[in-house]
Protein backbone atom coordinates (compact mmCIF):
# COMPACT_ATOMS: atom_id res chain seq x y z
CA UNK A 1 93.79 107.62 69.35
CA UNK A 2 96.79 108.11 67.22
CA UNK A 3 99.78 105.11 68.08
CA UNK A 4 103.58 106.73 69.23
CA UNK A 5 106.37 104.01 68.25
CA UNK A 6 107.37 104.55 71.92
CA UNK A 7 105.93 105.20 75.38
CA UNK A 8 107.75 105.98 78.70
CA UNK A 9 106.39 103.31 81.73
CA UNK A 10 106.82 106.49 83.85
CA UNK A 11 103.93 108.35 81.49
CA UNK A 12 101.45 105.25 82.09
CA UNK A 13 101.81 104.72 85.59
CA UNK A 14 101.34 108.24 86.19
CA UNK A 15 97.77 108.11 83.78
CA UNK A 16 96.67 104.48 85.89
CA UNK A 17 97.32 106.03 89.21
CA UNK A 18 95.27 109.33 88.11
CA UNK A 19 92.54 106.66 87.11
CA UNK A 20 92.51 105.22 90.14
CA UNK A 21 91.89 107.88 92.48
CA UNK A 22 90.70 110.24 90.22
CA UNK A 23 92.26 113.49 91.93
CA UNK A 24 95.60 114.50 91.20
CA UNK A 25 96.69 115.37 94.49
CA UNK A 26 95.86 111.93 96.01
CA UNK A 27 97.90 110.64 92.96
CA UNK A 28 101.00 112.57 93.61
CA UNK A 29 101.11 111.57 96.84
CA UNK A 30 100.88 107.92 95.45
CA UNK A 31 103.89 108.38 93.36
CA UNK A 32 105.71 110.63 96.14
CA UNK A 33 106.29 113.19 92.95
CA UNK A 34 104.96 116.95 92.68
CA UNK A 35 101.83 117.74 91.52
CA UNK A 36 102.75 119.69 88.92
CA UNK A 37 105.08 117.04 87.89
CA UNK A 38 102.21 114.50 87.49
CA UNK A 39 100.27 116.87 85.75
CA UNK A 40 102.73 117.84 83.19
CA UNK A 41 103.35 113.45 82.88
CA UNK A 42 99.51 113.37 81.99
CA UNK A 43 99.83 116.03 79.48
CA UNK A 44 102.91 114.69 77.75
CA UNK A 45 100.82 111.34 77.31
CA UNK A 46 97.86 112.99 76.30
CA UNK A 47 99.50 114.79 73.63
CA UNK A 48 101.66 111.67 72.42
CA UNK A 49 98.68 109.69 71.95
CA UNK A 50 96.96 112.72 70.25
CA UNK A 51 93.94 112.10 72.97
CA UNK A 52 92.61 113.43 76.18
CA UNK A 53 92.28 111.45 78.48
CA UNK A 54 90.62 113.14 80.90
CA UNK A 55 87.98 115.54 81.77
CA UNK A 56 89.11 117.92 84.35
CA UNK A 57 86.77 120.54 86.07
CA UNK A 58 87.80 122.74 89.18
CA UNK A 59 85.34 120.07 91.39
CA UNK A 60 85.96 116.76 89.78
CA UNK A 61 88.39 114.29 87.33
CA UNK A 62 86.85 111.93 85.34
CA UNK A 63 87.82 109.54 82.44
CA UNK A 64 87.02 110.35 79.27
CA UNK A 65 85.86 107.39 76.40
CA UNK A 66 89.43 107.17 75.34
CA UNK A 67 91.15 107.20 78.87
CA UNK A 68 88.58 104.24 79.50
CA UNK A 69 90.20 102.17 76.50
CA UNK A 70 93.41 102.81 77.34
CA UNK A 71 93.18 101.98 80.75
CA UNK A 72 92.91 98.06 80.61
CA UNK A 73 96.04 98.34 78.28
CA UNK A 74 98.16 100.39 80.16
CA UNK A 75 97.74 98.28 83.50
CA UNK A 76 98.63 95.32 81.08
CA UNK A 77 101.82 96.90 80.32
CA UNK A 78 102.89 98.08 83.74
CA UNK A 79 102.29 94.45 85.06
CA UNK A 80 104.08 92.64 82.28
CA UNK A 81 106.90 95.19 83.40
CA UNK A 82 106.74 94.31 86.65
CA UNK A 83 106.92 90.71 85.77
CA UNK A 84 109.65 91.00 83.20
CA UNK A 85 111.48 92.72 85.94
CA UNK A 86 111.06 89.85 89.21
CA UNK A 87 111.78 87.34 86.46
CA UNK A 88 115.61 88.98 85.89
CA UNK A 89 116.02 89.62 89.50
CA UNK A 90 114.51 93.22 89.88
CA UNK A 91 111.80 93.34 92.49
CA UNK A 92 108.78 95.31 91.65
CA UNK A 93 107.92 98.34 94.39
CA UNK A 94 107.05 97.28 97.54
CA UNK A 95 103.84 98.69 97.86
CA UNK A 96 103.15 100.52 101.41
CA UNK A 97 99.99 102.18 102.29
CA UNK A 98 100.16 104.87 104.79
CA UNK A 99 96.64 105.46 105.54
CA UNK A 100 96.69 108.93 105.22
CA UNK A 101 99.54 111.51 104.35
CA UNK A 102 99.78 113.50 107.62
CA UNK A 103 99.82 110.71 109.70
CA UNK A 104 103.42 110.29 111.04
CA UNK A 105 104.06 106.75 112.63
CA UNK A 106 103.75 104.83 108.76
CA UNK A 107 105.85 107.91 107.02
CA UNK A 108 108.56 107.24 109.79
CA UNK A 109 108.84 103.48 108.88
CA UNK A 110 108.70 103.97 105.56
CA UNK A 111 111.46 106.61 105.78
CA UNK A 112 113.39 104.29 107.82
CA UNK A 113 113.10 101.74 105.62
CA UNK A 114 114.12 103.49 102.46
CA UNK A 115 117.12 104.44 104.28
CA UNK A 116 118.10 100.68 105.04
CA UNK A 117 117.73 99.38 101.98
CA UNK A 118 118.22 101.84 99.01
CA UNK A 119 118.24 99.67 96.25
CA UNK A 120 115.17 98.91 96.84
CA UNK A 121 111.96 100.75 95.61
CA UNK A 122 109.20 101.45 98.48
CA UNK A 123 106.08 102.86 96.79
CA UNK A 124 103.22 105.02 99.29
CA UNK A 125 100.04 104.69 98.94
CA UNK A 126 97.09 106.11 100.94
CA UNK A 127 94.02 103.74 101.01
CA UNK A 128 92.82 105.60 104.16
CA UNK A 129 92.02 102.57 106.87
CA UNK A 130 92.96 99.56 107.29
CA UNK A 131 89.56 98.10 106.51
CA UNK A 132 89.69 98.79 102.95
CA UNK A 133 93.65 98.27 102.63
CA UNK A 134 93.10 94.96 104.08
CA UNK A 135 91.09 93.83 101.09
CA UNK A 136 93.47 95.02 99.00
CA UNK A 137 96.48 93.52 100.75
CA UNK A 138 94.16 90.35 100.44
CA UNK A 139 93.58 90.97 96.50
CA UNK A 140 97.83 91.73 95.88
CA UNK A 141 97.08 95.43 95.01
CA UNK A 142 98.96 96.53 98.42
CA UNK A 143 101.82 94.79 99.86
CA UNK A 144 101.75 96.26 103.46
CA UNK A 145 99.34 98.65 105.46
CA UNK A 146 98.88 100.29 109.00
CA UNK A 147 96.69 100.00 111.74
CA UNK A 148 94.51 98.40 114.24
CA UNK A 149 94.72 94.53 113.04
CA UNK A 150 92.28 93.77 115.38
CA UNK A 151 89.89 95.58 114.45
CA UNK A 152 89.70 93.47 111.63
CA UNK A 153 87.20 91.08 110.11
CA UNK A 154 87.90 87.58 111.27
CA UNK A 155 87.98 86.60 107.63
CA UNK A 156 90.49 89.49 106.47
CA UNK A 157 92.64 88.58 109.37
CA UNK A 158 92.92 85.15 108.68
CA UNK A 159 94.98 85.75 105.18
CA UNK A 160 97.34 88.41 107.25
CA UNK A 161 100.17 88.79 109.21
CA UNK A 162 100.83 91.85 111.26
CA UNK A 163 103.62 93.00 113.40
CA UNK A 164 102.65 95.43 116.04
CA UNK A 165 104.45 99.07 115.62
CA UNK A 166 102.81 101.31 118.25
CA UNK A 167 100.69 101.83 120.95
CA UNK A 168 100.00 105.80 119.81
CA UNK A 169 98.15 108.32 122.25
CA UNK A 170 94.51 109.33 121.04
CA UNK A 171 93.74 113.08 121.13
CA UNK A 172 90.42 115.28 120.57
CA UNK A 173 90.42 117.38 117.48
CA UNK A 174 88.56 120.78 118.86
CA UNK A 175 87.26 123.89 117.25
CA UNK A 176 89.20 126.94 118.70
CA UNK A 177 86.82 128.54 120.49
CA UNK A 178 85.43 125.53 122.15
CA UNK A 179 85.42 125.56 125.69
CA UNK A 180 87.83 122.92 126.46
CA UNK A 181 89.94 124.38 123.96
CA UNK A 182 92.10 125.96 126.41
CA UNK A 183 93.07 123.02 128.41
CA UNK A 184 96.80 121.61 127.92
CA UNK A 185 95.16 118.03 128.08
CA UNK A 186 91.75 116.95 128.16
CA UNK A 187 90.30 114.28 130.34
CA UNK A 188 88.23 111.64 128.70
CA UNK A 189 85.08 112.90 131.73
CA UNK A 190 85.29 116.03 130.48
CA UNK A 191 83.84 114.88 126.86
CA UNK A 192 80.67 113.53 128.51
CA UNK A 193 77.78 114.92 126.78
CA UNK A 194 79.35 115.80 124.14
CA UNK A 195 79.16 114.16 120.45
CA UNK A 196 82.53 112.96 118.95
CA UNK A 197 83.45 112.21 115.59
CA UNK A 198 84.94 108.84 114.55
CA UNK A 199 84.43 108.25 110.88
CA UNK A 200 80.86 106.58 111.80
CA UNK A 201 80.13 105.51 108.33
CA UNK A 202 83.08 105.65 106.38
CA UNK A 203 83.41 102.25 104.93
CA UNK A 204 87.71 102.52 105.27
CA UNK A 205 87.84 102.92 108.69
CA UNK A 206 85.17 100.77 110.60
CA UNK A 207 88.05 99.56 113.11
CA UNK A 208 88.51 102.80 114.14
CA UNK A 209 84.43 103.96 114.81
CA UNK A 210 84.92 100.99 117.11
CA UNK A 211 88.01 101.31 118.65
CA UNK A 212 86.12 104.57 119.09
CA UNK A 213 82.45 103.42 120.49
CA UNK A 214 84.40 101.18 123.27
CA UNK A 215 86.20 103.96 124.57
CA UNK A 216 83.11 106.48 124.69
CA UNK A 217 81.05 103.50 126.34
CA UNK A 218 79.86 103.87 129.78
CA UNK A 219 81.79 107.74 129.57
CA UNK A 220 78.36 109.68 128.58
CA UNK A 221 80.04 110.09 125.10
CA UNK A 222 78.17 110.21 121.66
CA UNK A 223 79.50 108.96 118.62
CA UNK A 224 78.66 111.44 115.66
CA UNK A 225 76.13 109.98 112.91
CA UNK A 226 77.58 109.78 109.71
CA UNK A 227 78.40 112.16 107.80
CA UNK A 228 78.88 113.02 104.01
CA UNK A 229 82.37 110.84 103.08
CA UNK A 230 84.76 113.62 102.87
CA UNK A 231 87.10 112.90 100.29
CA UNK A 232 90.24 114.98 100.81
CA UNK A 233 91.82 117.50 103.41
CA UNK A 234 89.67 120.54 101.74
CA UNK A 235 86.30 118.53 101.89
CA UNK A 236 86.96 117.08 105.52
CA UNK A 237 87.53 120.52 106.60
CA UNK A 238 84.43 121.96 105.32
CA UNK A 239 82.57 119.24 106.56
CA UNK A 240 83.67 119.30 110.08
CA UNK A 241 83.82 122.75 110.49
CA UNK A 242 79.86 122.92 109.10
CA UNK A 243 78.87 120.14 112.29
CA UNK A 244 81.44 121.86 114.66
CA UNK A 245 81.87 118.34 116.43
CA UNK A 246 85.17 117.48 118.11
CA UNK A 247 87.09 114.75 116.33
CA UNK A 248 88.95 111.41 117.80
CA UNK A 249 92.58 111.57 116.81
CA UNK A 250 96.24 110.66 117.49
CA UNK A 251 98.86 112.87 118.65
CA UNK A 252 100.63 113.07 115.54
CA UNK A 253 97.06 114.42 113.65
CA UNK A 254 98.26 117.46 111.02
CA UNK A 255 96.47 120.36 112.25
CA UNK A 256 92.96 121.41 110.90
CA UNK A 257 92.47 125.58 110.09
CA UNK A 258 90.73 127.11 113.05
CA UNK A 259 90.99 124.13 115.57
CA UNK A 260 93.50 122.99 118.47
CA UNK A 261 94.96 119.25 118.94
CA UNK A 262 94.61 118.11 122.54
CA UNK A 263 96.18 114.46 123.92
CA UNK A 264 93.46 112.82 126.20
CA UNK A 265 94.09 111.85 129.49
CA UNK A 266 92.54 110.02 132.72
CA UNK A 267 93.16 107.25 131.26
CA UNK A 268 95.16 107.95 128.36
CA UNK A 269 93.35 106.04 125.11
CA UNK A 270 95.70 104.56 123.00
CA UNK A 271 95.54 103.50 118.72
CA UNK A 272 96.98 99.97 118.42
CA UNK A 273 99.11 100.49 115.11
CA UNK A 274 100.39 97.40 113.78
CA UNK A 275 102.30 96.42 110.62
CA UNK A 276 100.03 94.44 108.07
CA UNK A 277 101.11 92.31 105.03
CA UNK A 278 99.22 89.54 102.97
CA UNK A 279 100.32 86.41 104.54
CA UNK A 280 102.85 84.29 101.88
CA UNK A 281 104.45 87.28 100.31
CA UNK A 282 107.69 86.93 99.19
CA UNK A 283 109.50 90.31 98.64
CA UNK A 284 113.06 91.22 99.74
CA UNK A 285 111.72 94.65 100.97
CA UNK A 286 109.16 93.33 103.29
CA UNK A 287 112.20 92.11 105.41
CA UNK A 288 113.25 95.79 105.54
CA UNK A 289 110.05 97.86 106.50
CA UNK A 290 109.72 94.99 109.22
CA UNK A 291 113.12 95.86 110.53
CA UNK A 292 112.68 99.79 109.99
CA UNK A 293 109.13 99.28 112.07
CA UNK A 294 111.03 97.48 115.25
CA UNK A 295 114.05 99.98 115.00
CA UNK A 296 112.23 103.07 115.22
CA UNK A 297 109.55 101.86 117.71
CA UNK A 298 112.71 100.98 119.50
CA UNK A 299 114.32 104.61 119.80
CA UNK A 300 110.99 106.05 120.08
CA UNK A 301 109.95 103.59 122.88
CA UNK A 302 106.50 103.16 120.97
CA UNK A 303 105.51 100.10 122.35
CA UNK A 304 105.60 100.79 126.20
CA UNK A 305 102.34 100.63 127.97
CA UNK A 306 101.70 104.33 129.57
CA UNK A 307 100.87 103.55 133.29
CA UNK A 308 97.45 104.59 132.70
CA UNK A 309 97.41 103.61 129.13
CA UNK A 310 93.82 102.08 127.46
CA UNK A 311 93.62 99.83 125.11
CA UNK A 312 90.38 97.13 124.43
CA UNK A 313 91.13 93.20 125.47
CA UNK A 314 91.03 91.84 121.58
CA UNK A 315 93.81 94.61 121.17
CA UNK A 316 96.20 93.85 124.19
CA UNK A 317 96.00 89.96 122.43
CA UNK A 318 96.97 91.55 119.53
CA UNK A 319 99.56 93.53 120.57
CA UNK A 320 101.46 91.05 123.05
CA UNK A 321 101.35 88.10 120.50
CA UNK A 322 102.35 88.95 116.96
């Protein structure tokens, strides 16, 4: 690995975050930069350093022996940057995961945020549920996450803080020519006998399989077993359109090829989305995304009850109590 007198933070974050998801589309959204842009930051490194870094087929990124030595370094760097930065006044990003990045409610707050404070830097990330962000809030590799807090371990709650944000209308994902398709709305009755999918077995999302299994119980609703993680929009495509089974979603759900969105109704479910950060934090953004979260649920009105809104018990604590 040959040794440039000089290289660009911008160059090793963008090799780190590649590392860490290992898919350059996940990474770019990460960064909030272009694909292409990313890749060609990769490249440039690889070819300063004289190395590849990684291997790169049409199914799969992986490190390669150098981009495995080089890793340890290079997050060495970008944290001593980070530091050298707080200690002269400079707040590192405020890191923000956003679940997912077609869900709308964290993107809004985020964007809202950004716009009150624009000397500050708000990084996305997308850990994908709340579950798994929580640990990292926990370990200081996030800052701030969405989603149903109390849903939540007992044990990850108790080092958090949450602030709720929304109480967002569930929806059934369904394939086109299914027969409820047609339907404007679909009441909850109407799923009986039918098998739903709610990430049963994703180790991310566990609050939601069980925000899930409350609402189907006592309706005649199956949860779907797991299936294969999906990692991706392409692979959880092709996986649910191989099992053809409706999916639980929210309103705001980007659409899936060859399938229809549909809110539910009678009564109308509802996602508890809260605000999470690691309890103890001190960063002058936080302030921010926690005002940019109450202004826009504000103008939205996201936090009135629907008259025949649904929501479990441990969530209406939740909800009414910050």
């Amino acid at each position: 690995m040959a040794a440039p007198a000089h290289l660009e933070p911008r160059l090793l974050r963008a090799f780190v975050t590649v590392a860490d998801e290992l898919h350059f589309t996940r990474a770019a959204a990460r960064l909030y930069v272009a694909q292409q842009a990313l890749s060609r930051d990769v490249r440039r490194l690889e070819r300063e350093l004289g190395c590849e870094l990684f291997v790169r087929t049409t199914r799969q990124v992986a490190l390669t022996a150098d981009g495995e030595r080089l890793l340890p370094y290079a997050r060495a760097v970008l944290q001593a940057q980070d530091d050298l930065l707080a200690a002269v006044g400079q707040a590192r990003p405020l890191l923000v995961d956003l679940n997912s990045p077609g869900l709308r409610t964290p993107r809004q707050v985020l964007h809202r945020a950004r716009e009150l404070m624009p000397g500050h830097e708000l990084m996305a990330r997308y850990e994908s549920g709340l579950t798994w962000a929580a640990a990292e809030l926990l370990a200081g590799r996030l800052d701030a996450s969405f989603g149903r807090f109390a849903g939540l371990a007992p044990a990850l709650r108790s080092g958090l803080a949450q602030q709720p944000v929304r109480y967002e209308p569930m929806a059934v994902v369904l394939p086109v020519d299914h027969p409820l398709a047609p339907l404007t709305e679909v009441p909850l009755a109407s799923l009986a006998g039918e098998t739903v999918y709610a990430g049963a077995g994703n180790p991310r999302t566990p609050e939601w399989t069980d925000l899930a299994r409350q609402l189907f119980q006592g309706r005649g609703i199956t949860l779907a077993p797991p299936a294969p993680l999906a990692v991706g929009e392409e692979e959880f495509q092709r996986v649910m359109a191989r099992t053809r089974h409706p999916i639980l979603a929210v309103v705001d759900f980007p659409p899936l090829p060859s399938t229809v969105l549909r809110p539910l109704v009678d009564p109308v479910p509802l996602s508890p989305v809260s605000l999470v950060w690691r309890k103890g934090i001190v960063h002058p953004a936080l302030e921010g995304l926690r005002r940019a979260a109450a202004a826009v649920g504000a103008e939205r009105d996201w936090l009135r009850m629907p008259e025949e809104g649904w929501i479990p018990a441990s969530d209406s604590v939740v909800m009414a109590f910050p």
